[in-house]
C-alpha atoms as a PDB file:
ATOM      1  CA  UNK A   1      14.321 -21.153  78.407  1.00  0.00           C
ATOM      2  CA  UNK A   2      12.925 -22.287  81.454  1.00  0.00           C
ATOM      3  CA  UNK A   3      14.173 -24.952  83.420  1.00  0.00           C
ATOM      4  CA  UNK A   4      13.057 -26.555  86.735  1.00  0.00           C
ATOM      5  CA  UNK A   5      15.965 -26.027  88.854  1.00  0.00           C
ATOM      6  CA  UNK A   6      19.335 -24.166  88.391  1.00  0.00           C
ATOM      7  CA  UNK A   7      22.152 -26.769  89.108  1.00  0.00           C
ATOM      8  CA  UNK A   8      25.225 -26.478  91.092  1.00  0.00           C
ATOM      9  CA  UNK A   9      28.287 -26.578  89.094  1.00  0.00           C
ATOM     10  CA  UNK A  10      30.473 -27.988  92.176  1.00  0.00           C
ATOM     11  CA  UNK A  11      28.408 -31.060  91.601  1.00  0.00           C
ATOM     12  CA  UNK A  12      28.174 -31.284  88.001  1.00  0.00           C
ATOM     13  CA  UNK A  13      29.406 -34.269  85.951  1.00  0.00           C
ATOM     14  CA  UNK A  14      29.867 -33.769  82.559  1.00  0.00           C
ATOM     15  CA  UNK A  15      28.407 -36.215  80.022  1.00  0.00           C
ATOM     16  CA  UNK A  16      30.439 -38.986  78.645  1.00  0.00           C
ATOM     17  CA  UNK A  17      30.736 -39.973  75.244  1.00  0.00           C
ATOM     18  CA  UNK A  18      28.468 -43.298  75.589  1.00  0.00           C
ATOM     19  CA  UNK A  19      25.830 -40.874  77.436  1.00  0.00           C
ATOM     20  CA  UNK A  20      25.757 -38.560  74.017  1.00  0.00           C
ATOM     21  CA  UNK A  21      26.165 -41.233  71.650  1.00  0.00           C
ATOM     22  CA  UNK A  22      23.311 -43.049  73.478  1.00  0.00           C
ATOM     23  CA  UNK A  23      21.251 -40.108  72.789  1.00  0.00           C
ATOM     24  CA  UNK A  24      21.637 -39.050  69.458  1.00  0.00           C
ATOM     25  CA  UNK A  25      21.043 -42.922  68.824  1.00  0.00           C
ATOM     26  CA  UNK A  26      17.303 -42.663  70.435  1.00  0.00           C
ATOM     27  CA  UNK A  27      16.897 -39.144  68.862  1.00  0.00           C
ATOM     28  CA  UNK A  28      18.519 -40.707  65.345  1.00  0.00           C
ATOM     29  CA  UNK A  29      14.844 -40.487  63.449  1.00  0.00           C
ATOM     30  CA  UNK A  30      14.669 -36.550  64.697  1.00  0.00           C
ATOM     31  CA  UNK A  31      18.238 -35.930  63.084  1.00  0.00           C
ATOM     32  CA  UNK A  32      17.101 -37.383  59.888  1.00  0.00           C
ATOM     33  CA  UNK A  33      13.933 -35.762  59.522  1.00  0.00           C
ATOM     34  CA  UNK A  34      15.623 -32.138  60.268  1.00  0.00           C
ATOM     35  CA  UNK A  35      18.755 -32.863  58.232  1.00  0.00           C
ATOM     36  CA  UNK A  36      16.381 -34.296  55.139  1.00  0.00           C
ATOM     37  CA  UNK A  37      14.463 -30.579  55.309  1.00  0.00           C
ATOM     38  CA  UNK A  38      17.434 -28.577  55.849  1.00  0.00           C
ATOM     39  CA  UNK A  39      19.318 -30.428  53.027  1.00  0.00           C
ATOM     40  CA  UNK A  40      16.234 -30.176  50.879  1.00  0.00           C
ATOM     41  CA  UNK A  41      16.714 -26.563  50.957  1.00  0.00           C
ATOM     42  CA  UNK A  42      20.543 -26.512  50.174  1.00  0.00           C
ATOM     43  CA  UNK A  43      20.097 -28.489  47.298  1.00  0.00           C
ATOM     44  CA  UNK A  44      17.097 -25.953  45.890  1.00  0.00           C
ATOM     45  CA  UNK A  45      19.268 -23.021  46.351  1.00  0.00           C
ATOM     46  CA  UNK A  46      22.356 -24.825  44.270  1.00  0.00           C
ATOM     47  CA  UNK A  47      20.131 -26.046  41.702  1.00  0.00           C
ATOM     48  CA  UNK A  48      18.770 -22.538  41.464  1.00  0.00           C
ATOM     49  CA  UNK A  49      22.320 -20.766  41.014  1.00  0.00           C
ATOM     50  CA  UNK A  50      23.514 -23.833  38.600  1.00  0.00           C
ATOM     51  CA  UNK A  51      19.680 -22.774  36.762  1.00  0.00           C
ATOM     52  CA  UNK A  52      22.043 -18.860  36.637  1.00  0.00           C
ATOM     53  CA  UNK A  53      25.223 -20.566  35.557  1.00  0.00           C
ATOM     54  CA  UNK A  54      26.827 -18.986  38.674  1.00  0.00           C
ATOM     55  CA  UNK A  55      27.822 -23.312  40.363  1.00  0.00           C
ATOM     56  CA  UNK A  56      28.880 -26.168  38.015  1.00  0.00           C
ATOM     57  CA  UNK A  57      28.053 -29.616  38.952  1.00  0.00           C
ATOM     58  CA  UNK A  58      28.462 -30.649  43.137  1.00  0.00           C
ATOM     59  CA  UNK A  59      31.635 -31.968  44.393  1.00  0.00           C
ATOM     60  CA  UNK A  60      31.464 -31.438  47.964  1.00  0.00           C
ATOM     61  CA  UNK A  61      28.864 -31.137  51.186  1.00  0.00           C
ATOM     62  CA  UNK A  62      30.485 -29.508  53.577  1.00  0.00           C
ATOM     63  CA  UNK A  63      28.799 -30.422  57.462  1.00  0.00           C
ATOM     64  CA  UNK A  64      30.762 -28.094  60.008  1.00  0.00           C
ATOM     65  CA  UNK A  65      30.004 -26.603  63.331  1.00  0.00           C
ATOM     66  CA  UNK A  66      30.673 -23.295  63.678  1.00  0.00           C
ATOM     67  CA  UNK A  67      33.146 -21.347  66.733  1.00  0.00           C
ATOM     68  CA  UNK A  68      30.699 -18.864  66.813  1.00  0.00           C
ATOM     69  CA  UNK A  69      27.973 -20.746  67.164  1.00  0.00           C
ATOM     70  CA  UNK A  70      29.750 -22.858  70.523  1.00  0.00           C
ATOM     71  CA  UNK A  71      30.884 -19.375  72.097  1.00  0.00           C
ATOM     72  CA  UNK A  72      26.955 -18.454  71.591  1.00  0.00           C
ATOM     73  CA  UNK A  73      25.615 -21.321  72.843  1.00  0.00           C
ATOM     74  CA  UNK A  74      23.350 -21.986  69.769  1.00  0.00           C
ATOM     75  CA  UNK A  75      23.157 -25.828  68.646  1.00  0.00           C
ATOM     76  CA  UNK A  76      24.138 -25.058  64.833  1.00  0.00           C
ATOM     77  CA  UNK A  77      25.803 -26.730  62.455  1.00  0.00           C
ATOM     78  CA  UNK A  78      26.346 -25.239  58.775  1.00  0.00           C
ATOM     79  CA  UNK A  79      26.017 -27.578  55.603  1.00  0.00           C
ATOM     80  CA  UNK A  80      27.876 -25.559  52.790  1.00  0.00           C
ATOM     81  CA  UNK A  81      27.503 -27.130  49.130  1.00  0.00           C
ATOM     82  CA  UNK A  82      30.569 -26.627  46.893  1.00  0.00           C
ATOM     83  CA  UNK A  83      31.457 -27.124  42.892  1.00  0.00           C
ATOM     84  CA  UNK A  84      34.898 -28.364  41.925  1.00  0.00           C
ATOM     85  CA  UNK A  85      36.241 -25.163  43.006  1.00  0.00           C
ATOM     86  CA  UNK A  86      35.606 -26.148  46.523  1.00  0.00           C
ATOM     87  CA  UNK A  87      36.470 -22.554  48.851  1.00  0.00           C
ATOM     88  CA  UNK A  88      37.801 -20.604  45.704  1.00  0.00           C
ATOM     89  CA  UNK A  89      33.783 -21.257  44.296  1.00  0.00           C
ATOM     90  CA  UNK A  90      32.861 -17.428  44.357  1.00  0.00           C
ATOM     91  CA  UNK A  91      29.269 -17.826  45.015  1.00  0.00           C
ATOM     92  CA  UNK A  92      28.385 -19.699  48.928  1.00  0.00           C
ATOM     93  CA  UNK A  93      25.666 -21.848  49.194  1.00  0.00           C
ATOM     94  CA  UNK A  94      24.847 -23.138  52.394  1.00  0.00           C
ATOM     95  CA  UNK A  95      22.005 -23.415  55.192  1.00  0.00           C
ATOM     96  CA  UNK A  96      22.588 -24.008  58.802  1.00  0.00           C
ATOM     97  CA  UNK A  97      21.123 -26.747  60.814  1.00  0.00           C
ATOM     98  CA  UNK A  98      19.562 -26.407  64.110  1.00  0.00           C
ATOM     99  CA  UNK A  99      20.414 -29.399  66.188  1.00  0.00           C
ATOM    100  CA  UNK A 100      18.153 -27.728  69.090  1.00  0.00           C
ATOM    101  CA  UNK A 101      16.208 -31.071  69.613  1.00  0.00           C
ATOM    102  CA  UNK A 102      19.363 -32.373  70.795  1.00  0.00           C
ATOM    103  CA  UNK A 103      18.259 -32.613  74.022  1.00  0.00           C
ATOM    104  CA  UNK A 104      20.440 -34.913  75.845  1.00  0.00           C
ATOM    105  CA  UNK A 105      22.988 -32.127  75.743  1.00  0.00           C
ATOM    106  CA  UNK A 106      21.802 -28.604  75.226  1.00  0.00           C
ATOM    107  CA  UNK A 107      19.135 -28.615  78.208  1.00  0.00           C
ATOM    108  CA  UNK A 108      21.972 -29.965  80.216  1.00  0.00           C
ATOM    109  CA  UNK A 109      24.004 -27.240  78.549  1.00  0.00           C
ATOM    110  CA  UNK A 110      22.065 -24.736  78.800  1.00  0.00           C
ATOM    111  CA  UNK A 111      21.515 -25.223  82.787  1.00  0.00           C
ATOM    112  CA  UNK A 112      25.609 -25.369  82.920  1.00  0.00           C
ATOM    113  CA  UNK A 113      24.934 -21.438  80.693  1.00  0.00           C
ATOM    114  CA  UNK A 114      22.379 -20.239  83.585  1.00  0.00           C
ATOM    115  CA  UNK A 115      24.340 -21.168  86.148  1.00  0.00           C
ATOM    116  CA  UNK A 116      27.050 -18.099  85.338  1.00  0.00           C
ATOM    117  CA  UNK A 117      27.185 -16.094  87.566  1.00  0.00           C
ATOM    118  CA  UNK A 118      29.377 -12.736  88.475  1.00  0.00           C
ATOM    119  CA  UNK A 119      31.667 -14.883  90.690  1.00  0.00           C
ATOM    120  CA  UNK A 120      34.930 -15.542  88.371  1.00  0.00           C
ATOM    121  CA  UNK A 121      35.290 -19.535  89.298  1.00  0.00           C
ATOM    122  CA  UNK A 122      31.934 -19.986  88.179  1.00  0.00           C
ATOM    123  CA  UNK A 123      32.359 -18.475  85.124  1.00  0.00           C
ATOM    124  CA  UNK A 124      35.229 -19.995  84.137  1.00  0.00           C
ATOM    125  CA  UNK A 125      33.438 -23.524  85.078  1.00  0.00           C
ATOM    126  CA  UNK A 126      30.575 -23.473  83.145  1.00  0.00           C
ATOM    127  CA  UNK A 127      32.284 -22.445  79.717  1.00  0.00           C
ATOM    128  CA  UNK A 128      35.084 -25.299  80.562  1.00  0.00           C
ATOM    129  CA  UNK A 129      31.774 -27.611  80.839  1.00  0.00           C
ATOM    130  CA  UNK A 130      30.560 -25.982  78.564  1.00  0.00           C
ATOM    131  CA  UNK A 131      33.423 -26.287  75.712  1.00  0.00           C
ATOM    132  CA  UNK A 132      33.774 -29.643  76.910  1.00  0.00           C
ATOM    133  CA  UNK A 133      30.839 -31.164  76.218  1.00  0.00           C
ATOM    134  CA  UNK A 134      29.660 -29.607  72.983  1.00  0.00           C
ATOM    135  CA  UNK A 135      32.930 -30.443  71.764  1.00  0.00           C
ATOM    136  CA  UNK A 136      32.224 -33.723  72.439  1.00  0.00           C
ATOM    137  CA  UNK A 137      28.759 -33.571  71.426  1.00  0.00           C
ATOM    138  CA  UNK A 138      30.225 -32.522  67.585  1.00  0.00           C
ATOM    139  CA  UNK A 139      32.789 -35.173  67.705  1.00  0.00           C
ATOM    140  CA  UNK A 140      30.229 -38.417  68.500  1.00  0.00           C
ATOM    141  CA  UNK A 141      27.504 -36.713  66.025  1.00  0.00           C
ATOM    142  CA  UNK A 142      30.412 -37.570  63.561  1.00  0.00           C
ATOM    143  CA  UNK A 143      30.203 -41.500  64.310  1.00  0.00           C
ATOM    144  CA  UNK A 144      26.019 -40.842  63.447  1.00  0.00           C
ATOM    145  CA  UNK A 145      26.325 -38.971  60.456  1.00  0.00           C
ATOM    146  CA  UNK A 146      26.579 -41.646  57.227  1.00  0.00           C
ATOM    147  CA  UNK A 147      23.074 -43.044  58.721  1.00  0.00           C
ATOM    148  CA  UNK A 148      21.794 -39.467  58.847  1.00  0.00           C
ATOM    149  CA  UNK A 149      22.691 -38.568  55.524  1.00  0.00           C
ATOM    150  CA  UNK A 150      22.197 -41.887  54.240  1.00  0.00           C
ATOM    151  CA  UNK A 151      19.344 -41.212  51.394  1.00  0.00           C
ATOM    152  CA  UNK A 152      20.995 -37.971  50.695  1.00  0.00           C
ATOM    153  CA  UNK A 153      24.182 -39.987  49.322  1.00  0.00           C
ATOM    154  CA  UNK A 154      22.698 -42.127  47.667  1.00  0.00           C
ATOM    155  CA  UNK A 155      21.047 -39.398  45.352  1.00  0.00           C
ATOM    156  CA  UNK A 156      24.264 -37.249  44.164  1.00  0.00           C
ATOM    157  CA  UNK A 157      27.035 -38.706  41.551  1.00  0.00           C
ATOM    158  CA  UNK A 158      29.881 -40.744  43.318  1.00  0.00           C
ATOM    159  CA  UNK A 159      32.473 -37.918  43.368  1.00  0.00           C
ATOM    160  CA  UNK A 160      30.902 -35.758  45.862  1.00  0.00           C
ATOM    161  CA  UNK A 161      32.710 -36.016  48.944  1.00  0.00           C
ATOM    162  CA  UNK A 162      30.833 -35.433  52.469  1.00  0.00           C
ATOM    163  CA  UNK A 163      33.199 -33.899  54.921  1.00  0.00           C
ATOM    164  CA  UNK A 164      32.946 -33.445  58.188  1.00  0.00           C
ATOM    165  CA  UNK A 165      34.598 -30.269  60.934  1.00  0.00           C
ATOM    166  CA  UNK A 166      34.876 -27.051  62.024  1.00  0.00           C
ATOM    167  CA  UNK A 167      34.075 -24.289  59.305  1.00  0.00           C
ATOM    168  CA  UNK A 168      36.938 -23.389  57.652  1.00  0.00           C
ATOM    169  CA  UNK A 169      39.392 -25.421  59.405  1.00  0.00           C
ATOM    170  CA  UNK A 170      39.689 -28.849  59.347  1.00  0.00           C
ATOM    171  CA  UNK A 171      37.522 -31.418  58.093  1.00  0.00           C
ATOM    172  CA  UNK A 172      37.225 -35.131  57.544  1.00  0.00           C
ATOM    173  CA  UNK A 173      36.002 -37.051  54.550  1.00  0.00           C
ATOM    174  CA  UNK A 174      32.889 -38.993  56.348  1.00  0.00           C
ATOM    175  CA  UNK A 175      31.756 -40.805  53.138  1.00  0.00           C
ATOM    176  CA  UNK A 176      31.868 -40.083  49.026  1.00  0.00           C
ATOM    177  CA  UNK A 177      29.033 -40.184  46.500  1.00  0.00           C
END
């Protein structure tokens, strides 16, 4: 990616949470539309291995941002579908989410990414920036997310359960049914 300037990290000021929050609130129509597509395609692929008897009915949406995704600076978040046996469930079903629109942090991000350099200091800056703010960036998409998978909800039985977190680790019940 090109940007207009490389930035100097001595100078840099990290976003705050109302600076995020305010963003994802004038990009909330963007989040929709890609969630609504990338859901779409979730939901094929379980219909399609219920279709094989391989998934009983849905109990749980999984939304989770990966580690490995942060470390490699790619805006991704996966949305795994689950039956009743939730992680034991032997088949996966899931489609990642590209939350590269997300402009109000990963251009910002990405200039904190350029600006590594081979001196040590400045290394260690920009991932602490880095880490810091895509951290924060997951944890105020969280406040956004019942409005972004509003129609979504309303469309599966009452006992699914939409959680929230980091893959694999822990995650938080955002809304049921």
């Amino acid at each position: 990616m090109a940007y207009e300037k490389r930035i100097n990290l001595k100078n840099y000021v990290p976003q705050s949470r109302e600076q995020i929050s305010g963003g994802i609130a004038e990009n909330i129509e963007a989040y929709i539309k890609s969630f609504d597509a990338v859901f779409g395609l979730a939901i094929q692929s379980y219909e399609k291995l219920q279709e094989e008897n391989q998934k009983t009915d849905l109990r749980y949406v999984y939304i989770c941002f990966l580690r490995s995704s942060v470390s490699q600076k790619l805006p991704l978040l996966r949305i795994s579908l689950y039956n009743e046996a939730e992680f034991e469930d032997m088949e996966d079903c899931y489609v990642d989410w590209d939350v590269h629109f997300s402009k109000q942090l990963y251009s910002r991000l990405y200039k904190v990414h350029e600006a590594l350099s081979e001196d040590k200091v400045n290394n260690d800056l920009a991932e602490k920036y880095w880490h810091e703010e895509s951290g924060l960036f997951f944890e105020v998409l969280k406040i956004h997310l019942p409005k972004i998978i509003d129609a979504h909800r309303q469309g599966l039985p009452q006992n699914v359960q939409w959680r929230y977190g980091e893959y694999l680790d822990r995650c938080e019940l955002i809304s049921r049914g």
